[in-house]
N, C-alpha and C. Protein backbone atom coordinates (compact mmCIF):
# COMPACT_ATOMS: atom_id res chain seq x y z
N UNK A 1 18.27 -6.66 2.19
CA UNK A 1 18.48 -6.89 0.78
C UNK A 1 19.91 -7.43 0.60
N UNK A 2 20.02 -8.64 -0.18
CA UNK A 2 21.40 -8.75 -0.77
C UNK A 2 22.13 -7.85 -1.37
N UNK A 3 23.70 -8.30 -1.10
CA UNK A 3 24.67 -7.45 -1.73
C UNK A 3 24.19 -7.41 -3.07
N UNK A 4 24.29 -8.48 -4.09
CA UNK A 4 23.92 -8.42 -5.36
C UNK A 4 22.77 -7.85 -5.92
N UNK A 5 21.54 -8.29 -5.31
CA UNK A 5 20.20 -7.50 -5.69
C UNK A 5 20.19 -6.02 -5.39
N UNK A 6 20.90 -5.21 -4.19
CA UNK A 6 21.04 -4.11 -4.09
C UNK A 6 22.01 -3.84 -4.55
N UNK A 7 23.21 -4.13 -5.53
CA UNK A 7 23.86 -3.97 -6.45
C UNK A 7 23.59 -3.57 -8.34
N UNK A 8 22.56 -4.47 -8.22
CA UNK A 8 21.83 -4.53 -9.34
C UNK A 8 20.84 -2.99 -9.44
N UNK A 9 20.66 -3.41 -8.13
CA UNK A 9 19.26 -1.76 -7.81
C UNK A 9 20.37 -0.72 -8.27
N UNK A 10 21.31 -0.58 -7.64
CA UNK A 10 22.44 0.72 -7.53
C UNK A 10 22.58 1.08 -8.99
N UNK A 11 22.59 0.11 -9.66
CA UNK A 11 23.42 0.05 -11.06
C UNK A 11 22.11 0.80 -12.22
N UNK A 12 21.15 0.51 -11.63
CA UNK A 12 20.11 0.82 -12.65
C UNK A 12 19.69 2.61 -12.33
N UNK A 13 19.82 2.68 -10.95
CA UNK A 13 19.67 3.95 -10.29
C UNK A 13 20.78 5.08 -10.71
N UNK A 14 22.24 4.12 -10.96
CA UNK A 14 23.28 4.83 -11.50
C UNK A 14 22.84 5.86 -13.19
N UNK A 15 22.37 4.20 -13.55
CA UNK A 15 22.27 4.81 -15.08
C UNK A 15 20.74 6.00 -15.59
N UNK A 16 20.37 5.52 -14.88
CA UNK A 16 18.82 6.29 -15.02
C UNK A 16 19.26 7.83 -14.15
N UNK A 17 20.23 7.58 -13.70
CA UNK A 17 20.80 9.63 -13.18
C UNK A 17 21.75 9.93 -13.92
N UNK A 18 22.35 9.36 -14.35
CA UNK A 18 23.31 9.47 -15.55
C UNK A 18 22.95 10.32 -16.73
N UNK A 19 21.33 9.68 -16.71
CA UNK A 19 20.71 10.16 -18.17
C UNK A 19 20.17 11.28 -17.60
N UNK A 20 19.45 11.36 -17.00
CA UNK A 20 18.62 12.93 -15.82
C UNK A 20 19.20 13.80 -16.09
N UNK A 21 20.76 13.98 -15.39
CA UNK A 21 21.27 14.99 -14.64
C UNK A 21 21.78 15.69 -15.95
N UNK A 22 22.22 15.02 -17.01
CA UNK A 22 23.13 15.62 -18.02
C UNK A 22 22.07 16.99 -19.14
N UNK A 23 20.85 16.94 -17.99
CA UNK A 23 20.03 18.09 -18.57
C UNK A 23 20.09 19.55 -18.62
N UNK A 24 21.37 19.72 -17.22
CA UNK A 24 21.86 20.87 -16.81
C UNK A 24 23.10 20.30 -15.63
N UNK A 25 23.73 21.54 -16.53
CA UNK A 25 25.17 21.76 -15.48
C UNK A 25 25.01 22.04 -13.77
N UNK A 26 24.11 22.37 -13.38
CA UNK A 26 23.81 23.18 -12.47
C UNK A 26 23.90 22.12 -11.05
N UNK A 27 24.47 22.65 -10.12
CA UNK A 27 24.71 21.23 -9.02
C UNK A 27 23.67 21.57 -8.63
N UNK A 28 23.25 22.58 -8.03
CA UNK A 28 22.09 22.13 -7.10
C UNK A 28 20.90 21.45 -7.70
N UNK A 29 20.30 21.70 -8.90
CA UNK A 29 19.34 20.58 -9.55
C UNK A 29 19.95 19.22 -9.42
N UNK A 30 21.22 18.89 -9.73
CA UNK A 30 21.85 17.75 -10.07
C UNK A 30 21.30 16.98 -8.17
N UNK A 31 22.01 17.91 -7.49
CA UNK A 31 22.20 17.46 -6.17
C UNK A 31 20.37 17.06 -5.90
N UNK A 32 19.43 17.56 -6.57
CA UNK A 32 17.96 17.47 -6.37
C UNK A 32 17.38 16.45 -6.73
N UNK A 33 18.06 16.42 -7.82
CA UNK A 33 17.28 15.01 -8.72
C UNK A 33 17.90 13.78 -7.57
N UNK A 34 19.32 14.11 -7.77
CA UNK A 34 19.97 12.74 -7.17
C UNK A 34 19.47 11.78 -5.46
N UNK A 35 18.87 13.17 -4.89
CA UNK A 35 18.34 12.86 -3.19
C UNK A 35 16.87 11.96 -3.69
N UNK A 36 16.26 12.81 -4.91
CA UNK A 36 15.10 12.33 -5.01
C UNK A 36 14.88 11.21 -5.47
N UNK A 37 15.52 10.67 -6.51
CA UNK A 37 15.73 9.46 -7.00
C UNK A 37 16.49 8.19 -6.08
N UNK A 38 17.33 8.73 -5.02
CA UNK A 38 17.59 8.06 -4.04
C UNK A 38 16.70 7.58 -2.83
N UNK A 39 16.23 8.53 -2.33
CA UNK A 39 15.11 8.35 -1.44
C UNK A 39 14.23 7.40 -1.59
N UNK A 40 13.29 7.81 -2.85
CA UNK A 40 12.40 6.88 -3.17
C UNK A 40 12.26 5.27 -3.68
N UNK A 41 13.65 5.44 -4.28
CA UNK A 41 14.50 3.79 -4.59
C UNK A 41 15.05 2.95 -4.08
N UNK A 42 15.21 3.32 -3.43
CA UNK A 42 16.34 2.69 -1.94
C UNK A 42 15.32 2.18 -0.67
N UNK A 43 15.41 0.95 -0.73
CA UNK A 43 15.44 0.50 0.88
C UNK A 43 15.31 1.36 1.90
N UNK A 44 14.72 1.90 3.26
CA UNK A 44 15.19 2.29 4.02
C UNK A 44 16.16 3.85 4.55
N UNK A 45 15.94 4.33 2.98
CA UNK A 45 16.33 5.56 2.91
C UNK A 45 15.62 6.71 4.17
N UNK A 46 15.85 6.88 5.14
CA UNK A 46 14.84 7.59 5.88
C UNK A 46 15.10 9.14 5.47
N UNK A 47 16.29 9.64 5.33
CA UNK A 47 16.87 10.74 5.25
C UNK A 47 17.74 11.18 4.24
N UNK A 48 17.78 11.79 3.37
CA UNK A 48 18.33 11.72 1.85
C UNK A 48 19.04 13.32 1.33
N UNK A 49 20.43 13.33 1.48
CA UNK A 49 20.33 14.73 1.27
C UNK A 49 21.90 15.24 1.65
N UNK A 50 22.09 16.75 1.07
CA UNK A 50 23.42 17.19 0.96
C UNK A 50 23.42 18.42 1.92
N UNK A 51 24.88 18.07 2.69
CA UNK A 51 25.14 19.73 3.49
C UNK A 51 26.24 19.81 2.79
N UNK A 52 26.01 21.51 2.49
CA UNK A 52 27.48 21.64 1.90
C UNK A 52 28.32 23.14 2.89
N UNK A 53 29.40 23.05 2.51
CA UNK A 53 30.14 24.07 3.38
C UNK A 53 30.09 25.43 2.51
N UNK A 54 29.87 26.42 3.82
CA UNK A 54 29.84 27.50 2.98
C UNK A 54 30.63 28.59 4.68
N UNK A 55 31.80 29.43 4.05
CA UNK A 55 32.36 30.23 5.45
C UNK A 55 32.28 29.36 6.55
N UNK A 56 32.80 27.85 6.62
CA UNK A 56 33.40 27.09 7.53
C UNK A 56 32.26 26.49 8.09
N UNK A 57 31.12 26.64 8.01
CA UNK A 57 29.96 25.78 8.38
C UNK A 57 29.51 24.41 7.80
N UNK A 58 28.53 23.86 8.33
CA UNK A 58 28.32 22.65 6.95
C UNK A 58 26.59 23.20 6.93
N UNK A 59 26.15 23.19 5.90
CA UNK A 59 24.53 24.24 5.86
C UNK A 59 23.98 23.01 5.12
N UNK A 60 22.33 22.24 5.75
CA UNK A 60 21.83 21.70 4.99
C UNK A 60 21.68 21.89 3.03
N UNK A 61 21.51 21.60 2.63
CA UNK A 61 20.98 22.37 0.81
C UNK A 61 19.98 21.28 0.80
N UNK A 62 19.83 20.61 -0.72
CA UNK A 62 18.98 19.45 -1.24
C UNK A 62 18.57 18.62 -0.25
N UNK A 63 17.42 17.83 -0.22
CA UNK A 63 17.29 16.78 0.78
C UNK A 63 15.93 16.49 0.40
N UNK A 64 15.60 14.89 0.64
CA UNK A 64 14.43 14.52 0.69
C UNK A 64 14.07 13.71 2.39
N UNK A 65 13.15 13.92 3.02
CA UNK A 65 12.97 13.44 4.53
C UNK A 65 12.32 14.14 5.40
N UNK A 66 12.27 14.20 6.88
CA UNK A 66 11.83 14.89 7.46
C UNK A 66 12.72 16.15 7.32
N UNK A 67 12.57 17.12 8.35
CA UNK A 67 13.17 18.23 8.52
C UNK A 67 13.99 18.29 9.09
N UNK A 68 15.55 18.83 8.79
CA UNK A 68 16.84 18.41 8.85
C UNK A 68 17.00 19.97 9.75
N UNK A 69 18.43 19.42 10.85
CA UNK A 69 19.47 20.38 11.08
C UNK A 69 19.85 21.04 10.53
N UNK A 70 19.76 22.74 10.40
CA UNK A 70 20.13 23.43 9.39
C UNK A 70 21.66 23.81 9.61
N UNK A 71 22.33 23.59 10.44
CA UNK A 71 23.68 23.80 10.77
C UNK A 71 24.41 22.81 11.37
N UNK A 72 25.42 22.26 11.13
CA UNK A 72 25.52 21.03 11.69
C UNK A 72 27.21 21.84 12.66
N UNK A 73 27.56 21.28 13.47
CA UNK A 73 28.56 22.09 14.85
C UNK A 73 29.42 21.67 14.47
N UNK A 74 30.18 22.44 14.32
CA UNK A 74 31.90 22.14 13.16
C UNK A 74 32.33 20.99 14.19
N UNK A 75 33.31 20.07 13.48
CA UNK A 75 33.86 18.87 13.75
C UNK A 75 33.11 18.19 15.09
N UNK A 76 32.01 18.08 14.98
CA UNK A 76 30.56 16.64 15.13
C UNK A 76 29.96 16.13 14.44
N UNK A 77 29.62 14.90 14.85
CA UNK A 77 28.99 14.37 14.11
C UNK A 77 29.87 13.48 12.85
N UNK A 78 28.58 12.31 12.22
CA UNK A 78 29.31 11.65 10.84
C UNK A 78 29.62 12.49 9.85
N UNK A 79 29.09 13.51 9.54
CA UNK A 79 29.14 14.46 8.69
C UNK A 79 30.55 14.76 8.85
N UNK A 80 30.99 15.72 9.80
CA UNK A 80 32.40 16.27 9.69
C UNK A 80 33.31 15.27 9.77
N UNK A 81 32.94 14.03 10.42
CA UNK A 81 33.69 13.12 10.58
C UNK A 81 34.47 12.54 9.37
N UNK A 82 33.53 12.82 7.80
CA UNK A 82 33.57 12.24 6.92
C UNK A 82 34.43 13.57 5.96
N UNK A 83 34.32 14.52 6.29
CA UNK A 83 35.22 15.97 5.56
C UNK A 83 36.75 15.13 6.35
N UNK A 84 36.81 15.51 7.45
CA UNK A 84 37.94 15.56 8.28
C UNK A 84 38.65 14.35 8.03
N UNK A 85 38.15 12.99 7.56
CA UNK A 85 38.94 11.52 7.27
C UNK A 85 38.96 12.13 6.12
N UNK A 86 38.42 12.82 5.11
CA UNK A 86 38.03 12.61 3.78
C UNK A 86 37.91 11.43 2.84
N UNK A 87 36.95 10.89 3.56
CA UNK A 87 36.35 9.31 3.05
C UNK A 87 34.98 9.22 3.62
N UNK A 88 34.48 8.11 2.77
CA UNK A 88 33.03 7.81 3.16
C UNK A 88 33.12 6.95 4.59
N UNK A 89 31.95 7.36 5.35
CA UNK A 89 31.84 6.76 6.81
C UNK A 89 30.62 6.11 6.96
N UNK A 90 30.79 4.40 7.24
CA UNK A 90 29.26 3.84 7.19
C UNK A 90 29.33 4.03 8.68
N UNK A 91 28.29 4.00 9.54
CA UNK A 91 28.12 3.59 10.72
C UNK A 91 26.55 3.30 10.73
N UNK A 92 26.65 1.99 11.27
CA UNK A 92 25.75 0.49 11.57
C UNK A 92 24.93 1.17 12.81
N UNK A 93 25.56 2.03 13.96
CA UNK A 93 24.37 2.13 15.22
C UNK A 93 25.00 3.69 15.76
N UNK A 94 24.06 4.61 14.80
CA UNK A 94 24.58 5.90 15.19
C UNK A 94 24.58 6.76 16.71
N UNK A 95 23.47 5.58 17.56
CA UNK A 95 23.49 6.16 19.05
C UNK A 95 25.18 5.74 19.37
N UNK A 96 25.83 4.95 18.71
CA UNK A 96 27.33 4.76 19.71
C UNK A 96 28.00 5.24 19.42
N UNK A 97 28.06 6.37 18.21
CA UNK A 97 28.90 7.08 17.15
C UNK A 97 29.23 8.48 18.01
N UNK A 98 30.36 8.88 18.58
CA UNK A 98 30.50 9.55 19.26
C UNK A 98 30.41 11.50 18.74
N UNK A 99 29.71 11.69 19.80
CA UNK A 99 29.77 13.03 18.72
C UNK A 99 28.29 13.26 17.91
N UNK A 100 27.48 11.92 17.82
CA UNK A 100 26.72 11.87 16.78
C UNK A 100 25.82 12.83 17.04
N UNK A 101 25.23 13.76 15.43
CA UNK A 101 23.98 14.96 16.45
C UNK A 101 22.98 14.83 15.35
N UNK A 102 21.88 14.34 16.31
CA UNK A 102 20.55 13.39 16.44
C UNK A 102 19.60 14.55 16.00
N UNK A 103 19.66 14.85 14.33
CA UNK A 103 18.68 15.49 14.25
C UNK A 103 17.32 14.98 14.11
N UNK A 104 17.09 13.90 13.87
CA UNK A 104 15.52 13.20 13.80
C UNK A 104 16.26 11.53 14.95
N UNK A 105 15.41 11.75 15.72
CA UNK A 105 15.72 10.68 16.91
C UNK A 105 15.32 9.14 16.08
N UNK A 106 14.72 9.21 15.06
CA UNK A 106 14.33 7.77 14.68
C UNK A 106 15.38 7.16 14.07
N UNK A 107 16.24 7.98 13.83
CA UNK A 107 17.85 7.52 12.67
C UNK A 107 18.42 6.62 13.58
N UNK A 108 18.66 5.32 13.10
CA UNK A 108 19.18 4.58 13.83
C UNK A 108 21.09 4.45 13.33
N UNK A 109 20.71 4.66 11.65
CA UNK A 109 22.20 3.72 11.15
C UNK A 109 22.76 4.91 9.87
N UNK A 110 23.53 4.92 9.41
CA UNK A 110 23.75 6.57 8.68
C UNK A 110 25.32 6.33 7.13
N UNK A 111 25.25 6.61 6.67
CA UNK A 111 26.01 6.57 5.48
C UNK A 111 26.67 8.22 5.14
N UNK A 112 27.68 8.28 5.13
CA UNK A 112 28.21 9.90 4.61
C UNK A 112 28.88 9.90 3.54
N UNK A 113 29.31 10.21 2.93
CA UNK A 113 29.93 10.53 1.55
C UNK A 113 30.50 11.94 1.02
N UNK A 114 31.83 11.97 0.89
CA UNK A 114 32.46 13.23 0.64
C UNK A 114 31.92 13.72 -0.48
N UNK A 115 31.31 14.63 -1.20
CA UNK A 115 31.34 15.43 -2.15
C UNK A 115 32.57 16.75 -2.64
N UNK A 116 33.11 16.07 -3.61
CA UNK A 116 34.25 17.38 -4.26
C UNK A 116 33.48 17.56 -5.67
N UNK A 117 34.31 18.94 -5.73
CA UNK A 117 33.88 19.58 -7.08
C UNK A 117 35.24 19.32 -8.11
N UNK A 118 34.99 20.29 -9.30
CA UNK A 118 36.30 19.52 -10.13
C UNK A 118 37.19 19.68 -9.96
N UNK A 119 37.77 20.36 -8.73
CA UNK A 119 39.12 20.14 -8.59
C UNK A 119 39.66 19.75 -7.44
N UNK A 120 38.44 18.59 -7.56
CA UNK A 120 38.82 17.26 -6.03
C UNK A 120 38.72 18.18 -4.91
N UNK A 121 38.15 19.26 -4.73
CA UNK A 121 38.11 20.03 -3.18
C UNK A 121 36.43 19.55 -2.29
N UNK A 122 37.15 18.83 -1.32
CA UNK A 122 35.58 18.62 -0.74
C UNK A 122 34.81 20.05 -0.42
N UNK A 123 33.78 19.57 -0.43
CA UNK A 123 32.59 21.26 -0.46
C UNK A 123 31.60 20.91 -0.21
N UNK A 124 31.56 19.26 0.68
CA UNK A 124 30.30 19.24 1.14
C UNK A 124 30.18 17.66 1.35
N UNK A 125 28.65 17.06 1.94
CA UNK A 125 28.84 15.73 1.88
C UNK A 125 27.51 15.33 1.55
N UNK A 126 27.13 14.02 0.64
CA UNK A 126 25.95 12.93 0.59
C UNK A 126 25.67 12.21 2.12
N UNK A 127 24.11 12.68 2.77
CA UNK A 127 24.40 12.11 4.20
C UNK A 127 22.87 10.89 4.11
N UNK A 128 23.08 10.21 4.09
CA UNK A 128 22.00 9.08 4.39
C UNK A 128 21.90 8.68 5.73
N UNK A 129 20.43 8.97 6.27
CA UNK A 129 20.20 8.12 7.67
C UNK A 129 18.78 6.98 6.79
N UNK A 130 19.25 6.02 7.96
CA UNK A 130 18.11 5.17 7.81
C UNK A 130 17.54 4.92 9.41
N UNK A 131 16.27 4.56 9.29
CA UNK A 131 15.92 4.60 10.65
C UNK A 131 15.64 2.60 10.97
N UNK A 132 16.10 1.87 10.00
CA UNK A 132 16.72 0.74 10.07
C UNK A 132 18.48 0.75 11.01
N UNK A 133 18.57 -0.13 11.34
CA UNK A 133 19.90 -0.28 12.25
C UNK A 133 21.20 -1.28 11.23
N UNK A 134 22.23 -0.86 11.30
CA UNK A 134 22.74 -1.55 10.17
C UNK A 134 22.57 -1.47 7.99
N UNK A 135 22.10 -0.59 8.14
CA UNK A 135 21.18 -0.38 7.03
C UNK A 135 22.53 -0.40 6.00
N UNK A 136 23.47 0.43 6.28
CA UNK A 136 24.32 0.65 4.97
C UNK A 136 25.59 -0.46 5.17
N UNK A 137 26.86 -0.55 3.85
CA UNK A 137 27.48 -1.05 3.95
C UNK A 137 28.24 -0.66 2.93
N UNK A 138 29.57 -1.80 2.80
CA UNK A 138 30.36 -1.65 1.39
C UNK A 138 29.56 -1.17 0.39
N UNK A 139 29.07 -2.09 -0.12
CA UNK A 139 28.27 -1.96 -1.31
C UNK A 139 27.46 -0.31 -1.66
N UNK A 140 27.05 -0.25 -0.33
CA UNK A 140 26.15 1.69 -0.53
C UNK A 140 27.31 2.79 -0.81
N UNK A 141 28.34 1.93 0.20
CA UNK A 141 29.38 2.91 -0.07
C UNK A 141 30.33 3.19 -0.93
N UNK A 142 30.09 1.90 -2.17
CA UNK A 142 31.15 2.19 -3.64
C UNK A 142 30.03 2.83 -4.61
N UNK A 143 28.51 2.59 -4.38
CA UNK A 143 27.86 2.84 -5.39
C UNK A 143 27.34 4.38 -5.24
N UNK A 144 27.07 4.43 -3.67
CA UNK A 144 26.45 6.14 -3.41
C UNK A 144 28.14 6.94 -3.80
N UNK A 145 29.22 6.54 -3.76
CA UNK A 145 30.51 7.71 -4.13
C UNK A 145 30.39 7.66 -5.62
N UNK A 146 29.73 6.72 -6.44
CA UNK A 146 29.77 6.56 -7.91
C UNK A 146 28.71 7.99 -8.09
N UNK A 147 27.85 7.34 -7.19
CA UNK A 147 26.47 8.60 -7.55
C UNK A 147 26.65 9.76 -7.12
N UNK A 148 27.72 9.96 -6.08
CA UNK A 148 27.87 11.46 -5.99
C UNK A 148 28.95 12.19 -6.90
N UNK A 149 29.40 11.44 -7.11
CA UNK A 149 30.74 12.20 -8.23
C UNK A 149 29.69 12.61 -9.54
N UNK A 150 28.61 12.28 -9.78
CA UNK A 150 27.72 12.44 -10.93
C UNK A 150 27.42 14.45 -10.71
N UNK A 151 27.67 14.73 -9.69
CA UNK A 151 26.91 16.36 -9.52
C UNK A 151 27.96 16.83 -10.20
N UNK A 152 29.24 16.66 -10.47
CA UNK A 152 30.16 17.46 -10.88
C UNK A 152 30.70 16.94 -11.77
N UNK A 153 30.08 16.29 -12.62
CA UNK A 153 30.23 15.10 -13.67
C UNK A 153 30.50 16.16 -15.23
């Protein structure tokens, strides 16, 4: 998909959760709607969904996909990779991503995204695999941080 046409997609996906979520305060619905409406809209979405930290772990929560790692091994993986930079991490070919832990072997390409609450403290992350190679980019990665700042909106 083009930058622009999947720009356009992002933008409509933005506003149509915009309107959703403001039904309740509550993150974990917020975090529910948002995987679900992602998943199903998106290109290539294979894996859709939030770990958040709880007593120094990162613990699956929300998710739409197969059946996820319920614990992910402190500082591995894109996940921690993406707490520990505290920035979003695209990576294009997750077999070369060092560290990477392969909970569904079909994930080829993967998107992470810091999640903070309101007082900017990360507490978790937006993790997209696609089982396309190359799948994410700039573009997923200004519009999925737009869409995750929406849980604590």
């Amino acid at each position: 998909m083009d930058a622009n046409k999947k720009s356009r997609r992002y933008e409509r996906i933005y506003t149509q959760l915009s309107e959703l979520i403001t039904r309740t305060a509550n993150p974990g619905a917020r975090m529910a709607t948002l995987c679900a409406v992602l998943h199903h809209k998106m290109d290539g979405f294979f894996w859709t969904g939030f770990y958040c930290l709880a007593d120094g772990e990162l613990i699956v929560s929300n998710y739409q996909g197969p059946v996820a790692c319920q614990v992910l091994k402190k500082d591995t993986g894109v996940c921690w990779a993406a707490i520990n930079a505290k920035q979003t991490i695209v990576v294009p070919d997750v077999h070369r991503f060092p560290g990477h832990i392969a909970c569904d072997s079909r994930s080829n390409s993967e998107i992470v995204v810091p999640l903070t609450n309101n007082h900017g403290d990360i507490i978790g992350v937006l993790d997209v695999d696609s089982d396309k190679p190359s799948n994410f980019d700039e573009t997923d990665a200004l519009w999925l941080e737009k869409i995750t700042a929406l849980v604590y909106a």
